[in-house]
Structure formats: structure tokens, C-alpha cells
C-alpha atoms as a PDB file:
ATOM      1  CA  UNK A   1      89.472 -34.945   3.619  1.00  0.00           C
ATOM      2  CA  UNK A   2      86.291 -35.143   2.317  1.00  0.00           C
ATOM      3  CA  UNK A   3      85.628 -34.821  -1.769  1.00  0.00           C
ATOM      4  CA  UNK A   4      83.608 -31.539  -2.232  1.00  0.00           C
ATOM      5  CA  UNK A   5      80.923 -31.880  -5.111  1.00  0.00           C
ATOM      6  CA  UNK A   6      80.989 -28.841  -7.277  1.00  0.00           C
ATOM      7  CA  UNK A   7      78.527 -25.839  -6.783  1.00  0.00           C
ATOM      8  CA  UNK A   8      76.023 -25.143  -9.688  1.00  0.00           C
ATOM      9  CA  UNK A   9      75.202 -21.437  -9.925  1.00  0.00           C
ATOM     10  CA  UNK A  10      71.299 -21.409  -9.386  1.00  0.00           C
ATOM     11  CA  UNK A  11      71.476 -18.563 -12.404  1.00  0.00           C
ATOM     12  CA  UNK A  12      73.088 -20.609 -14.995  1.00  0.00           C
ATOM     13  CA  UNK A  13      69.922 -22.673 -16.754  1.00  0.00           C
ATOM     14  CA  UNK A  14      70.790 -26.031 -18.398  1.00  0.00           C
ATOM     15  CA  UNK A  15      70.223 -24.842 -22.125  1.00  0.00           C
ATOM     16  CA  UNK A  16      69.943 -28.578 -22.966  1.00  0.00           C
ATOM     17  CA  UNK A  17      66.648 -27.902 -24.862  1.00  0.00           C
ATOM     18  CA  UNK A  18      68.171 -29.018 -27.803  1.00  0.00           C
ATOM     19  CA  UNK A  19      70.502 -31.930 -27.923  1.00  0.00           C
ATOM     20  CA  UNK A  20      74.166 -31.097 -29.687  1.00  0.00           C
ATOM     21  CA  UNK A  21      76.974 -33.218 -30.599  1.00  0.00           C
ATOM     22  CA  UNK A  22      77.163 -37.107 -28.586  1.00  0.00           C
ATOM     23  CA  UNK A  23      73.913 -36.294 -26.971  1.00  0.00           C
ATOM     24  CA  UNK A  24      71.966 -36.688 -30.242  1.00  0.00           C
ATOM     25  CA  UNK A  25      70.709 -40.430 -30.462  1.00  0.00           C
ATOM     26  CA  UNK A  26      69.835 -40.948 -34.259  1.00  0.00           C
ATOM     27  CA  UNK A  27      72.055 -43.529 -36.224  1.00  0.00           C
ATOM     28  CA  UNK A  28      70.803 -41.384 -39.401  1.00  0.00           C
ATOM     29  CA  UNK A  29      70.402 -37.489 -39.497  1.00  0.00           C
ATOM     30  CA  UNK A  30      69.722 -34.696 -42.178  1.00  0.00           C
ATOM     31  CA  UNK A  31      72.392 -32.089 -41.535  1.00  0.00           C
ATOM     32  CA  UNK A  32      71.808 -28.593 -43.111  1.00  0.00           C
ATOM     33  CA  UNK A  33      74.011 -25.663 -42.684  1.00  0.00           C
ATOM     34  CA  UNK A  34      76.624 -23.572 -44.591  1.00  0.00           C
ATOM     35  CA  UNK A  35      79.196 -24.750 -46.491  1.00  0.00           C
ATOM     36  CA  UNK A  36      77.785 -27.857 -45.874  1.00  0.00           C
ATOM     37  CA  UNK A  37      75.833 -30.263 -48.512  1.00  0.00           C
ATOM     38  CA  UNK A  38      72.523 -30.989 -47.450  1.00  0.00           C
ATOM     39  CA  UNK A  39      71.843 -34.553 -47.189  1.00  0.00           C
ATOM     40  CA  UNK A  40      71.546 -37.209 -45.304  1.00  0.00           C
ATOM     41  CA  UNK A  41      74.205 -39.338 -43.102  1.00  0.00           C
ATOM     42  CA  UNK A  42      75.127 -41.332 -40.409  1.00  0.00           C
ATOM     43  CA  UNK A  43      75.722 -39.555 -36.917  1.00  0.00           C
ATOM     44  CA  UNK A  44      79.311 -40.773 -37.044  1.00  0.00           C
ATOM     45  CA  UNK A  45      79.924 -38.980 -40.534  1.00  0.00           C
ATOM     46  CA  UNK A  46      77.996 -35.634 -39.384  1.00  0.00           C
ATOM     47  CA  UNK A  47      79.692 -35.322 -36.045  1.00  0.00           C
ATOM     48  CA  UNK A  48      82.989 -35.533 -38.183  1.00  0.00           C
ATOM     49  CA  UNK A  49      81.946 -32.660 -40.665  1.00  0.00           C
ATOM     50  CA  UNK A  50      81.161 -30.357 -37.826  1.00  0.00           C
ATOM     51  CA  UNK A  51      84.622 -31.234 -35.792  1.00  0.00           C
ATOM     52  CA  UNK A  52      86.263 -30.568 -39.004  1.00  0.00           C
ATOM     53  CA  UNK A  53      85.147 -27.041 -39.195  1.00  0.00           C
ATOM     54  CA  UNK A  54      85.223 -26.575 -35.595  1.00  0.00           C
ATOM     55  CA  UNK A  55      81.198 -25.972 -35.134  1.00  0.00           C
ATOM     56  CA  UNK A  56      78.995 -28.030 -33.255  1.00  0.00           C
ATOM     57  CA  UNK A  57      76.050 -30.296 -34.481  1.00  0.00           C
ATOM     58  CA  UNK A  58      72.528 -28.987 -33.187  1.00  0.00           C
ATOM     59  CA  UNK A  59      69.713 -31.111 -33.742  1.00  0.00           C
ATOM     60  CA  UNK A  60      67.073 -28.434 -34.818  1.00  0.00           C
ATOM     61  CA  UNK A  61      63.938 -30.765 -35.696  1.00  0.00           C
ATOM     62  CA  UNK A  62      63.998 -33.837 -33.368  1.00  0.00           C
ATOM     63  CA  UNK A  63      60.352 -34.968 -34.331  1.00  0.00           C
ATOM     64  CA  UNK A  64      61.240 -35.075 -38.389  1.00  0.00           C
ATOM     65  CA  UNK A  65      62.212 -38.352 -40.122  1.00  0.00           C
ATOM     66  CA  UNK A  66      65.354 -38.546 -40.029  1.00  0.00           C
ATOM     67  CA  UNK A  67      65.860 -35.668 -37.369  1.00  0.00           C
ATOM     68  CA  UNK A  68      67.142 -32.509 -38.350  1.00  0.00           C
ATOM     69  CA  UNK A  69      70.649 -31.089 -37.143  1.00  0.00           C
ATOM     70  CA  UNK A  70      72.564 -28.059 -38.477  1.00  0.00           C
ATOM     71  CA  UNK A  71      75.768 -27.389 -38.186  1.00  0.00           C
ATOM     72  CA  UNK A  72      76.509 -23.885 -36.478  1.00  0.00           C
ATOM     73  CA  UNK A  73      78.322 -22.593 -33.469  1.00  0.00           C
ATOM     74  CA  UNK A  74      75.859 -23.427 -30.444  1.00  0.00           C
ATOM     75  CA  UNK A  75      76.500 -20.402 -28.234  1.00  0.00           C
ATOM     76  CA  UNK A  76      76.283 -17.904 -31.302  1.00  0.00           C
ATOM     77  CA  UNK A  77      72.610 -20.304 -32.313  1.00  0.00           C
ATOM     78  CA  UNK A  78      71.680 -19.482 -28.288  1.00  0.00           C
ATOM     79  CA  UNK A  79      72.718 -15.684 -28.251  1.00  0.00           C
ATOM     80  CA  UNK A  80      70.571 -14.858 -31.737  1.00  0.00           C
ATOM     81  CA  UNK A  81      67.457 -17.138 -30.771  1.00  0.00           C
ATOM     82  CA  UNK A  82      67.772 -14.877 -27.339  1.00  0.00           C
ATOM     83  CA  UNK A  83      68.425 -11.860 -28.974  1.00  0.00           C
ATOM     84  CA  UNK A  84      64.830 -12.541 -31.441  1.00  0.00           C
ATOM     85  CA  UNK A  85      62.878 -13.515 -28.566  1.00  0.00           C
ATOM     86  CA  UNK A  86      63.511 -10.180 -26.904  1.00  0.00           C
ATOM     87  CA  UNK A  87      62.200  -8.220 -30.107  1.00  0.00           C
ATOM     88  CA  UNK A  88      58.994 -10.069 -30.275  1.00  0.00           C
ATOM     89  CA  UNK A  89      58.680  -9.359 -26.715  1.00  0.00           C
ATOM     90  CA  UNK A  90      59.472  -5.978 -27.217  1.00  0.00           C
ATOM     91  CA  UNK A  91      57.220  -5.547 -30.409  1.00  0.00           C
ATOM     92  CA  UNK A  92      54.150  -7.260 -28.738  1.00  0.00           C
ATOM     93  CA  UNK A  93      51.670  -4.143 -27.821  1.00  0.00           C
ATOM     94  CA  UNK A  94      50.687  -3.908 -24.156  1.00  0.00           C
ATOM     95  CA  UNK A  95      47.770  -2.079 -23.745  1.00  0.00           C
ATOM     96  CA  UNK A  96      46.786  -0.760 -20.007  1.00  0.00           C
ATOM     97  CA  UNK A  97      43.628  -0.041 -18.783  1.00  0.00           C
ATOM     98  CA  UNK A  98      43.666   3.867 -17.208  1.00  0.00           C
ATOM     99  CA  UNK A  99      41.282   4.967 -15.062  1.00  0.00           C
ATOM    100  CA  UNK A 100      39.184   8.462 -14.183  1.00  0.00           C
ATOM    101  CA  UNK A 101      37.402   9.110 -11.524  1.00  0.00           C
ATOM    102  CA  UNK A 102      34.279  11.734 -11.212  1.00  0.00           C
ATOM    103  CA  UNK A 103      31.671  12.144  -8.479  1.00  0.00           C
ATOM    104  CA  UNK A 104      28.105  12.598  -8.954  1.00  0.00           C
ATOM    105  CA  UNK A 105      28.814  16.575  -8.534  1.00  0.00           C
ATOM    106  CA  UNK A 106      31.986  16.927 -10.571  1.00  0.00           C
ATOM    107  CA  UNK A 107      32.222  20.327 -12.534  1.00  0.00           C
ATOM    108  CA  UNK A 108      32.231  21.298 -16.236  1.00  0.00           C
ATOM    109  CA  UNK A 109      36.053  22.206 -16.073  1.00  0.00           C
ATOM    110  CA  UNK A 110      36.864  19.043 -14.083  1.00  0.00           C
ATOM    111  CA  UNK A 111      35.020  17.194 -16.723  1.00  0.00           C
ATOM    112  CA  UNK A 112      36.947  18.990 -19.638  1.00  0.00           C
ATOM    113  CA  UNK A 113      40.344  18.480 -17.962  1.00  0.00           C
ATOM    114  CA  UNK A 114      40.190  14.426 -17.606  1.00  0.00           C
ATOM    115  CA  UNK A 115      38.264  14.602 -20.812  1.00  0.00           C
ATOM    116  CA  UNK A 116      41.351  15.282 -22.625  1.00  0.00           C
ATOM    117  CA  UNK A 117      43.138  12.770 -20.300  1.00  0.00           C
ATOM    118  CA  UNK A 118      40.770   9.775 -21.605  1.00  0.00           C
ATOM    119  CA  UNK A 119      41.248  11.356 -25.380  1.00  0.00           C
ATOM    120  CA  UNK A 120      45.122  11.577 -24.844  1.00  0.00           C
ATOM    121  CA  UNK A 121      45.248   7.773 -23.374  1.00  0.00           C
ATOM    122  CA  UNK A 122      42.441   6.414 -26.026  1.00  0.00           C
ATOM    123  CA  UNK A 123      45.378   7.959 -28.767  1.00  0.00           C
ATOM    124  CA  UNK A 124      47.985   5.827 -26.929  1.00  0.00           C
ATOM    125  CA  UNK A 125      46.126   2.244 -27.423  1.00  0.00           C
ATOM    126  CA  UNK A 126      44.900   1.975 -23.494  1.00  0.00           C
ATOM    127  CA  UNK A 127      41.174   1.375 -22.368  1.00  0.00           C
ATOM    128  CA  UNK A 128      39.546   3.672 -20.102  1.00  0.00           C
ATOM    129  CA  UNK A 129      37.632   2.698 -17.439  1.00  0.00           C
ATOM    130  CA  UNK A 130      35.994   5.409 -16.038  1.00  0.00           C
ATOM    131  CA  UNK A 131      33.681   5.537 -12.727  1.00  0.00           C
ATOM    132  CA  UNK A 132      31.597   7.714 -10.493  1.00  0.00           C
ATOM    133  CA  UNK A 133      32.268   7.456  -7.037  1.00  0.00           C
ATOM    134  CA  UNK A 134      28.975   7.561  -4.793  1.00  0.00           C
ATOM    135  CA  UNK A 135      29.384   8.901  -0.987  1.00  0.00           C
ATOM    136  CA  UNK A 136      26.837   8.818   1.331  1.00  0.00           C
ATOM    137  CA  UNK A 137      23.913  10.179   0.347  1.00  0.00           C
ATOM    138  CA  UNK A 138      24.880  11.061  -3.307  1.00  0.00           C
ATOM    139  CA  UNK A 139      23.959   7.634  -4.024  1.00  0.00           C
ATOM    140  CA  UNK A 140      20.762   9.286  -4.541  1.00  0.00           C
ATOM    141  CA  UNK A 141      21.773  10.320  -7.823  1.00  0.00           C
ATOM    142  CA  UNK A 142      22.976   8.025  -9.676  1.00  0.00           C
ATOM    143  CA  UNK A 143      21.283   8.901 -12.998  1.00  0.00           C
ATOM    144  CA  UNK A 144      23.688  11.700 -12.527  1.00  0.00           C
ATOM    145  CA  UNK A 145      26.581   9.246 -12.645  1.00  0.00           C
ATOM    146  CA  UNK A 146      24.827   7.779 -15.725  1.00  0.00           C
ATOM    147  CA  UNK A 147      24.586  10.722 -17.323  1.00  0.00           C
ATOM    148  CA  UNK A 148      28.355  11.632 -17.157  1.00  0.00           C
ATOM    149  CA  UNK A 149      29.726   8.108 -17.765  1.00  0.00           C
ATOM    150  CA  UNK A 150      27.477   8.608 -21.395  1.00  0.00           C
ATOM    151  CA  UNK A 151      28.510  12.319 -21.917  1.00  0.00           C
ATOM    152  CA  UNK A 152      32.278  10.903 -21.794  1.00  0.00           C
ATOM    153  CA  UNK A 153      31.414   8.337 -24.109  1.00  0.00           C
ATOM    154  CA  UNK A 154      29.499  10.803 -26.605  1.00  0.00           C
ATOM    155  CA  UNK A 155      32.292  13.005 -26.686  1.00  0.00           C
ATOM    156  CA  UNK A 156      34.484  10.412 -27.244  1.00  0.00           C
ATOM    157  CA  UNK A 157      33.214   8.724 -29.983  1.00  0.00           C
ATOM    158  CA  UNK A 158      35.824   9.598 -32.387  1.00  0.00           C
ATOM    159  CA  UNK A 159      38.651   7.651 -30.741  1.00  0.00           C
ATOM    160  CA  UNK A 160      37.099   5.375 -28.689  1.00  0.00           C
ATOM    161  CA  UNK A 161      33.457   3.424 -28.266  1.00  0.00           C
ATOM    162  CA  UNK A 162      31.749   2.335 -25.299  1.00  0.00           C
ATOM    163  CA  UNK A 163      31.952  -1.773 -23.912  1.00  0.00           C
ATOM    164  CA  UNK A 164      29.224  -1.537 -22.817  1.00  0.00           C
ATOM    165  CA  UNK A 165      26.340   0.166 -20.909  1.00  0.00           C
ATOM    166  CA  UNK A 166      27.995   2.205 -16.967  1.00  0.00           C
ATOM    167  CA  UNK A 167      26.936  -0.265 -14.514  1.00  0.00           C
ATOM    168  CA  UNK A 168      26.504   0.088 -10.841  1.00  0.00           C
ATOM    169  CA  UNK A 169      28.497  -2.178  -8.559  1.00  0.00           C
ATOM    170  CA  UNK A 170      28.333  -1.224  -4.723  1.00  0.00           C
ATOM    171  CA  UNK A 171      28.927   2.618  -4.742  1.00  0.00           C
ATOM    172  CA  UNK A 172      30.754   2.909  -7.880  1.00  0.00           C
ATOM    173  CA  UNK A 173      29.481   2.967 -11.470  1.00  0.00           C
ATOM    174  CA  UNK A 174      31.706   2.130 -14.160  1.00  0.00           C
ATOM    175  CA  UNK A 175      31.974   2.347 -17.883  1.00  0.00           C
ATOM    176  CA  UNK A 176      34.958   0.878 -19.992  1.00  0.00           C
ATOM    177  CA  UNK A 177      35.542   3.010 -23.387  1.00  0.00           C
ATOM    178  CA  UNK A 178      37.929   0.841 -25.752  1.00  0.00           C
ATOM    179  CA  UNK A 179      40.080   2.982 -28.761  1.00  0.00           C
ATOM    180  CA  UNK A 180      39.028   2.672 -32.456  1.00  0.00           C
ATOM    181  CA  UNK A 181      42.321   1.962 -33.399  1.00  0.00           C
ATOM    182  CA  UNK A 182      44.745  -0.243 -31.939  1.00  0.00           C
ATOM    183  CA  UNK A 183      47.689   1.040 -33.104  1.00  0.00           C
ATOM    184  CA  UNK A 184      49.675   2.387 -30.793  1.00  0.00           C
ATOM    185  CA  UNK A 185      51.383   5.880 -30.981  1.00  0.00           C
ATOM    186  CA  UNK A 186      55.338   5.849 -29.643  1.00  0.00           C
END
């Protein structure tokens, strides 16, 4: 019978980014921790202290002089860097870009109605980028388009200002309209 070698799950990562225990390869190392004395020793003595109170010994600051390890339970050090890096994820804002669309004909209620949509997302912390769609022939009036792209903007000066001037590409023109404030509303 053949020796089987044995299966690494491909969802398990090697969480060898830091170096614990034998791995570390200083002869001298500053070990910090609690109920530890700070100071510094030699691996041999370090290694000791942390089998002693059953931890491990995680080198923290490879690049200092001597390197930096603390003594700590590994998988608990893991779960709460994890669990940190989640909340900064979470906390970082993530602002979207909405858009509206109008045509060179749209109406005065139309208008009003996705006025209040670009107010409503402005509030939020998202740009709007909104266009006028040209078909056929209505391309013929584009300083209609113009005219509505800055009549958005005007009116919604109070929570938002304008990028930059609408510009035509192809048959669409476009203006972006960033919010004043970028604090974001939850």
C-alpha cells in the first residue's frame, strides 16, 4: 500500500505571518506582555517563560533591535487582530455614485420628483451623476440638456456643488454634483 500524503484544506490560510515559538531565529529578544517583566533575554529563557504559563511567544516587531515578541495566546492574538480589521472595514465610508436620467423634453414634475432623489442621495454621502439622454433628432437641443443639468445643480447648491461644467460625450451629457458634507447619515 501506498503512503497517502495528507490533504490541506484550500480554506485554511497558513497564518505564519508572524513567527511564534521555535520558528523565531533571534539568540536575543525583548519580550513584553502581562505578568511578564519587560526586558531583554535569550530565546532559550523567553520560550521557557511562555511554556511556563502555558502562552505562546509571538514575535510582534521582527525589524526592531533586538526583535520584539510578546507573550500571549496566539489564536486569541489572531481572533482580536481579525475581529479589528473587520471594524475598520466596516467604519471606512463607501460612497456610490447614483445616477438620474432626463431627456431633453423631461417635465417640471419629472424634474421635481428625481430632484428630491439627487437631494435625498447628496444627504446620504453619494455623488450624483446626472445625464440627458439625446435620441434621434433631439440632439438638436442640447442647450436644453445644458440647461437642466445647471437647473439641478442651482437647486442643489445647498447639499451638493457641481464637478464640473455637463459635458457632451456621444449622445449623452453628463454632470457629476458631489455633497458638501461627507458625513454620512445611517
Amino acid at each position: 500500500m501506498q503512503k497517502r500524503t495528507p490533504h490541506l484544506s484550500p480554506r485554511k490560510k497558513d497564518t505564519s505571518e508572524f513567527r511564534i515559538n521555535h520558528m523565531i531565529r533571534a539568540r536575543e529578544v525583548r519580550v513584553v506582555g502581562d505578568n511578564v517583566e519587560t526586558g531583554i533575554y535569550p530565546l532559550d529563557e523567553a520560550l521557557r517563560m511562555a511554556e511556563e504559563q502555558g502562552l505562546d511567544l509571538v514575535e510582534i516587531s521582527p525589524n526592531a533591535n533586538p526583535p520584539v515578541c510578546k507573550i500571549i495566546d496566539y489564536n486569541k492574538f489572531l481572533y482580536e487582530r481579525r475581529k479589528k480589521e473587520k471594524e475598520i472595514k466596516a467604519k471606512s465610508a463607501k460612497s456610490e455614485v447614483k445616477e438620474l436620467r432626463f431627456t431633453p423634453n423631461t417635465d417640471d414634475h419629472d424634474f421635481e420628483f428625481k430632484l428630491r432623489h439627487a437631494e435625498k442621495f447628496l444627504k446620504e454621502g453619494n455623488k450624483v451623476k446626472a445625464y440627458v439622454q439625446f435620441k434621434g433628432r433631439a440632439i438638436m437641443f442640447k442647450e436644453r440638456g445644458e440647461l437642466i443639468l445647471l437647473k439641478l445643480a442651482e437647486r442643489l447648491a445647498e447639499v451638493g456643488t457641481l464637478e464640473g461644467m455637463p459635458k457632451l460625450e456621444g449622445r449623452r451629457m453628463h454632470a457629476v454634483i458631489a455633497p458638501k458634507s461627507t458625513k454620512k447619515k445611517s
